[in-house]
Protein backbone atom coordinates (compact mmCIF):
# COMPACT_ATOMS: atom_id res chain seq x y z
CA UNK A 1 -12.27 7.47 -5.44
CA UNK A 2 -10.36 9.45 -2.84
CA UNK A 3 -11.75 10.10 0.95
CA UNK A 4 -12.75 14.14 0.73
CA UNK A 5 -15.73 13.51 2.16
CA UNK A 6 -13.81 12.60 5.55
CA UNK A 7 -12.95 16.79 5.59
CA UNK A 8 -14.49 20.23 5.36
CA UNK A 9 -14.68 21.35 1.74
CA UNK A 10 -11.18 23.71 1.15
CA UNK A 11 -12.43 26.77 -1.61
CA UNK A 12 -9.46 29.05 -0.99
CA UNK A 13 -5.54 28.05 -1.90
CA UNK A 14 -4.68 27.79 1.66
CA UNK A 15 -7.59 25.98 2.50
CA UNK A 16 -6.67 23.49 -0.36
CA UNK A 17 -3.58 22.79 0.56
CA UNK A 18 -4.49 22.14 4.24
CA UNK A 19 -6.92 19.67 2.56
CA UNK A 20 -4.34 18.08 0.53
CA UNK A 21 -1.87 17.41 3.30
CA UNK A 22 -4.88 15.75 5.24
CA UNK A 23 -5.22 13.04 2.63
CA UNK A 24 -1.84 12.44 2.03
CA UNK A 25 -1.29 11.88 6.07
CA UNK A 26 -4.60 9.53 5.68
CA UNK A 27 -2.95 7.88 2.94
CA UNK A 28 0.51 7.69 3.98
CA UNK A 29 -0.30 6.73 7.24
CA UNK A 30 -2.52 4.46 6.21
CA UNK A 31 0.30 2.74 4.23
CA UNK A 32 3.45 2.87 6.64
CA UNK A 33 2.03 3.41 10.14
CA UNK A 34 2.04 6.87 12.28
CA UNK A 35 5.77 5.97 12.75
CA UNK A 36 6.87 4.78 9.39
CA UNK A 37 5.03 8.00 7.59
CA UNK A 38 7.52 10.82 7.68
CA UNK A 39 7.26 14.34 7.30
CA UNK A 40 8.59 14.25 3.65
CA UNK A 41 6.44 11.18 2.74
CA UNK A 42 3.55 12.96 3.60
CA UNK A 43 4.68 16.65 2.27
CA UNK A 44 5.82 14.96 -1.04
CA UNK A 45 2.71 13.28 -1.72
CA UNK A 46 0.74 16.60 -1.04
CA UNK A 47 2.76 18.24 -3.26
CA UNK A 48 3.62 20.55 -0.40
CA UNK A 49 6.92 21.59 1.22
CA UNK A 50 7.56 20.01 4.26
CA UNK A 51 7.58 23.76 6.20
CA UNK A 52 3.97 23.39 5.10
CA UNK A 53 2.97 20.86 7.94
CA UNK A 54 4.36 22.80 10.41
CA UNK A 55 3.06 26.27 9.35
CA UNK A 56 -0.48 24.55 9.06
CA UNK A 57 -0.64 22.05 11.62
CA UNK A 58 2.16 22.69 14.11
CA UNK A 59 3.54 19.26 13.89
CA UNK A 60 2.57 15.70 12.36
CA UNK A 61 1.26 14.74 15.97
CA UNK A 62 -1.53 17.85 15.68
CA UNK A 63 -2.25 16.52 11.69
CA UNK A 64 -2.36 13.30 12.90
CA UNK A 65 -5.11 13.95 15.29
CA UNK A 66 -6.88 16.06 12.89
CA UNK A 67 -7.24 13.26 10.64
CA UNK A 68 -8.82 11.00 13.04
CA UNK A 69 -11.24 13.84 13.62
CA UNK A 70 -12.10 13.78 9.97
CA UNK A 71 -12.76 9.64 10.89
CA UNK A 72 -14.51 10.03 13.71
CA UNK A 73 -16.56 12.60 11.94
CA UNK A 74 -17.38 9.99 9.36
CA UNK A 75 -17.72 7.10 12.27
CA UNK A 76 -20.68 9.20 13.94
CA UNK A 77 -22.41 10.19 10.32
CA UNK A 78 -22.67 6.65 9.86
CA UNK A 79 -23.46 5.36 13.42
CA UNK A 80 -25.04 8.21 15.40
CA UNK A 81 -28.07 7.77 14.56
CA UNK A 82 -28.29 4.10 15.46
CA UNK A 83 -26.67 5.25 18.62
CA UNK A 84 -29.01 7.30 19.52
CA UNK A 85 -32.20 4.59 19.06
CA UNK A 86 -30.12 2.53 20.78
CA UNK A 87 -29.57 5.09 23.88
CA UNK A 88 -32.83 5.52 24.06
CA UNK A 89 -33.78 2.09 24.61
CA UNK A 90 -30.72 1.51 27.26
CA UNK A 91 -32.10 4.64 29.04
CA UNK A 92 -36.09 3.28 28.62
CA UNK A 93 -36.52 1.22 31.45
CA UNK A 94 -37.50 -1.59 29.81
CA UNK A 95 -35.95 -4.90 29.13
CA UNK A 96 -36.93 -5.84 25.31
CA UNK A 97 -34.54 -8.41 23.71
CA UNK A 98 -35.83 -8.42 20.85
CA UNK A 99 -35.41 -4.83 19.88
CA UNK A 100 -31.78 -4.78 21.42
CA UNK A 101 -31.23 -7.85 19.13
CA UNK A 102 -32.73 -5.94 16.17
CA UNK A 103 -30.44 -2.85 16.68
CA UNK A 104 -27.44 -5.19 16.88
CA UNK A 105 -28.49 -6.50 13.40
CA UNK A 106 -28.20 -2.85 12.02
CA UNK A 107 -25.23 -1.97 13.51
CA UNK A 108 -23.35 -4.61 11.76
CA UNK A 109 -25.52 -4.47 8.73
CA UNK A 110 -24.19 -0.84 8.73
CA UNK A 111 -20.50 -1.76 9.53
CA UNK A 112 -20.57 -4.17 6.44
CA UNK A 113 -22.41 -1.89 3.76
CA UNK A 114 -20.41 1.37 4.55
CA UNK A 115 -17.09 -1.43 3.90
CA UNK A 116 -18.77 -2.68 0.50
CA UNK A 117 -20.64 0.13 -0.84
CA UNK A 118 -18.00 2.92 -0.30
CA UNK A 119 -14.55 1.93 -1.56
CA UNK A 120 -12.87 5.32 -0.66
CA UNK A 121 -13.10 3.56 2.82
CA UNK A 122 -10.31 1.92 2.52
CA UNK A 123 -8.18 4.37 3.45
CA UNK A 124 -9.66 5.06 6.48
CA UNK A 125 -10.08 1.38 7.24
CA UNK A 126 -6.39 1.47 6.81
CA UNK A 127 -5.66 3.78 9.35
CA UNK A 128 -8.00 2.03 11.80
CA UNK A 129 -6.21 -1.47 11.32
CA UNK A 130 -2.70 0.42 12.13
CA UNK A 131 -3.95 1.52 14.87
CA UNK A 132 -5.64 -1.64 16.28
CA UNK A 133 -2.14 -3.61 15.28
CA UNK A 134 0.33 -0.84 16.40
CA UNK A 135 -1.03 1.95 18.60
CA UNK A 136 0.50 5.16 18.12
CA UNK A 137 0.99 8.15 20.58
CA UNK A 138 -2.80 9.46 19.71
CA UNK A 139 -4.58 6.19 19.61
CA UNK A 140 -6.59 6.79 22.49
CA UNK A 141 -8.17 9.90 21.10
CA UNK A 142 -9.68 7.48 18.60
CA UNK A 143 -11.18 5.19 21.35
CA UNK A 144 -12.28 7.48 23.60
CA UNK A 145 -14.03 9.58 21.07
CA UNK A 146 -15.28 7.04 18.83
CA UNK A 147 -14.33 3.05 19.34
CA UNK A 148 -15.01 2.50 23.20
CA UNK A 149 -18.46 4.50 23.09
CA UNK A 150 -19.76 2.30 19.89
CA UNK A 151 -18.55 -0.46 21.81
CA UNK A 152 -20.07 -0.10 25.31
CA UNK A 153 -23.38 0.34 23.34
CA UNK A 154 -22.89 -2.31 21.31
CA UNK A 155 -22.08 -4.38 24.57
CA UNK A 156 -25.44 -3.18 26.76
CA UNK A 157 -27.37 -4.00 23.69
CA UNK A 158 -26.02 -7.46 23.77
CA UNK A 159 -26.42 -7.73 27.71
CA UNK A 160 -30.52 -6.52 27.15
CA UNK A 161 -30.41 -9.43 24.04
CA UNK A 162 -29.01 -12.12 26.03
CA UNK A 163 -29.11 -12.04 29.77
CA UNK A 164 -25.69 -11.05 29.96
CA UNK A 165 -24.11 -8.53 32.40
CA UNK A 166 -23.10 -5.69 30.33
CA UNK A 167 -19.69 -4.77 32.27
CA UNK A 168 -18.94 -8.92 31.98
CA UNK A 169 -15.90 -9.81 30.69
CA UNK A 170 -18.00 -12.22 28.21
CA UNK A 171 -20.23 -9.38 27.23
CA UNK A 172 -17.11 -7.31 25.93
CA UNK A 173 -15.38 -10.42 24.45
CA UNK A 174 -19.03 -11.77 22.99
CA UNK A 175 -19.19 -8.00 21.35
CA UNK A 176 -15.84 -7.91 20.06
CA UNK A 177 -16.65 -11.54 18.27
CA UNK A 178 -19.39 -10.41 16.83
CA UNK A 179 -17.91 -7.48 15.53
CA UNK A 180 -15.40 -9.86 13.74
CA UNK A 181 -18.14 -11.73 11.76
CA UNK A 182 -18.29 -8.66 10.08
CA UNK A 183 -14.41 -7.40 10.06
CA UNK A 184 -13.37 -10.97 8.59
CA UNK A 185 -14.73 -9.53 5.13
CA UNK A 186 -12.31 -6.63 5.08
CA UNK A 187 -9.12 -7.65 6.65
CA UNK A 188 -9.41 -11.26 4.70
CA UNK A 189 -11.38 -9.97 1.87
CA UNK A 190 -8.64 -10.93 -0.62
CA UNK A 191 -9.38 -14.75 0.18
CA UNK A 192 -12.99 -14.42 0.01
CA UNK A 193 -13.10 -12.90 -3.15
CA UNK A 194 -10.88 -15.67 -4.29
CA UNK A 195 -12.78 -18.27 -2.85
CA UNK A 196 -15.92 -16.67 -4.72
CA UNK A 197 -13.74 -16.09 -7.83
CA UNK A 198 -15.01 -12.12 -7.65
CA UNK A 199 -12.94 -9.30 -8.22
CA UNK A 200 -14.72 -6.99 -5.82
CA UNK A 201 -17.97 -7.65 -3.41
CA UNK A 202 -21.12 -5.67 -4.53
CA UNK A 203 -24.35 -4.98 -2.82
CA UNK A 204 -26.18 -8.84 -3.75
CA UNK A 205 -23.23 -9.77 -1.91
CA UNK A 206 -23.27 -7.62 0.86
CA UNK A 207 -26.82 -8.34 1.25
CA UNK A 208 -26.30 -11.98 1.31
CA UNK A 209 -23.18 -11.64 4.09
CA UNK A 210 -26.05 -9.07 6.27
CA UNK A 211 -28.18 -12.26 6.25
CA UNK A 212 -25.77 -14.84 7.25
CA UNK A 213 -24.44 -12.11 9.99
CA UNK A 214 -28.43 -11.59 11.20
CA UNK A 215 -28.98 -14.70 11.31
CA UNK A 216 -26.20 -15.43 13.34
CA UNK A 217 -26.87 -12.77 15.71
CA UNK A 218 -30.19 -13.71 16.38
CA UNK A 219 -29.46 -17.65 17.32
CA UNK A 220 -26.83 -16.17 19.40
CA UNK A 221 -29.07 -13.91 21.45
CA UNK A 222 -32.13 -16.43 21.70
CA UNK A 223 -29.24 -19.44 22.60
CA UNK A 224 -27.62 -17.04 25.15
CA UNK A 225 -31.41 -16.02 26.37
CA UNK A 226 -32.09 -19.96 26.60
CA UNK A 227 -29.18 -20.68 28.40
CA UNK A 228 -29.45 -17.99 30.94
CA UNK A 229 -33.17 -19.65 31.58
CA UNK A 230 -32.08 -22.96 32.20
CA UNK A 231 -28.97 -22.09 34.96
């Protein structure tokens, strides 16, 4: 499977080879790092002259940032609509746990099934992980655009779940922790998979890891609740 669906359909020859050098740079990228992916990598697995990035893009900076547009297309596909429930609720008024807790649940639930389901993902997932280990020059259009607002949701949904204050240092490290219940199944998936003696995770198991993970999140956010009580 390869990650078109990350970019605008290309009908015409220019279009297509535009499209091509996008998914060698995801690729490449993906693979070596912003800084370890040349020019020629990238041209050469595009089939494309290296002249090509320039006269298309203007430089691999500008194709760079176009192809975290094409993930942060994907990121809000998948997400924006929880994002938007959960917006509304922030923005409500009211203070219900329980539904907070409940959109948590499906944010991660989401996270986990896009991982399992779609395995043209892992390219992207690629990129994301380079970034998060080694940020390049254009890293910070990927959080401001896409990581830091899922995050600050993530974290007031959390605060409304628990008690916490949602600018807390423990409500942005409790967020990010939760966040790597789910994570731990793609950047260590090669020892769970051995572990379970699987050559890939399917949906039984994804559904099985969503329960675990709910479960989790909701004896976090009624011990947090409990323990904000009793103080």
């Amino acid at each position: 499977m390869n990650a078109n669906f990350l970019f605008d359909p290309a009908p015409t020859k220019g279009e297509q080879a535009r499209h091509k050098l996008l998914l060698a740079a995801l690729e490449k990228i993906g693979e070596k790092g912003y800084d370890g992916a040349s020019v020629r990598d990238i041209a050469s697995a595009a089939g494309q002259n290296v002249a090509a990035i320039s006269y298309y893009f203007g430089n691999k900076e500008k194709l760079y940032e176009e192809v975290l547009d094409g993930i942060l297309g994907y990121i809000w596909k998948a997400f924006g609509g929880i994002n938007e429930e959960a917006t509304v609720l922030l923005q409500s008024g009211k203070d219900d746990p329980d539904a907070a807790c409940k959109l948590l649940q499906r944010m991660l639930t989401t996270l986990l099934m896009e991982n399992i389901e779609r395995a043209e993902i892992g390219k992207l997932r690629n990129v994301i992980m380079r970034e998060q280990a080694k940020p390049s020059t254009v890293f910070n259009h990927l959080y401001e655009n896409g990581l830091n607002p899922l995050h600050r949701t993530f974290t007031q949904l959390l605060a409304m779940a628990t008690g916490l204050e949602a600018e807390s240092t423990e409500a942005v490290i409790r967020t990010h922790a939760l966040f790597g219940q789910v994570m731990a199944f793609n950047v260590a998936r090669a020892t769970i998979l051995r572990r379970l003696g699987l050559e890939k995770l399917e949906r039984k198991h994804g559904e099985m890891i969503s329960a675990v993970v709910d479960e989790h999140i909701e004896l976090i956010c009624k011990g947090l609740q409990a323990k904000g009580k009793a103080q």
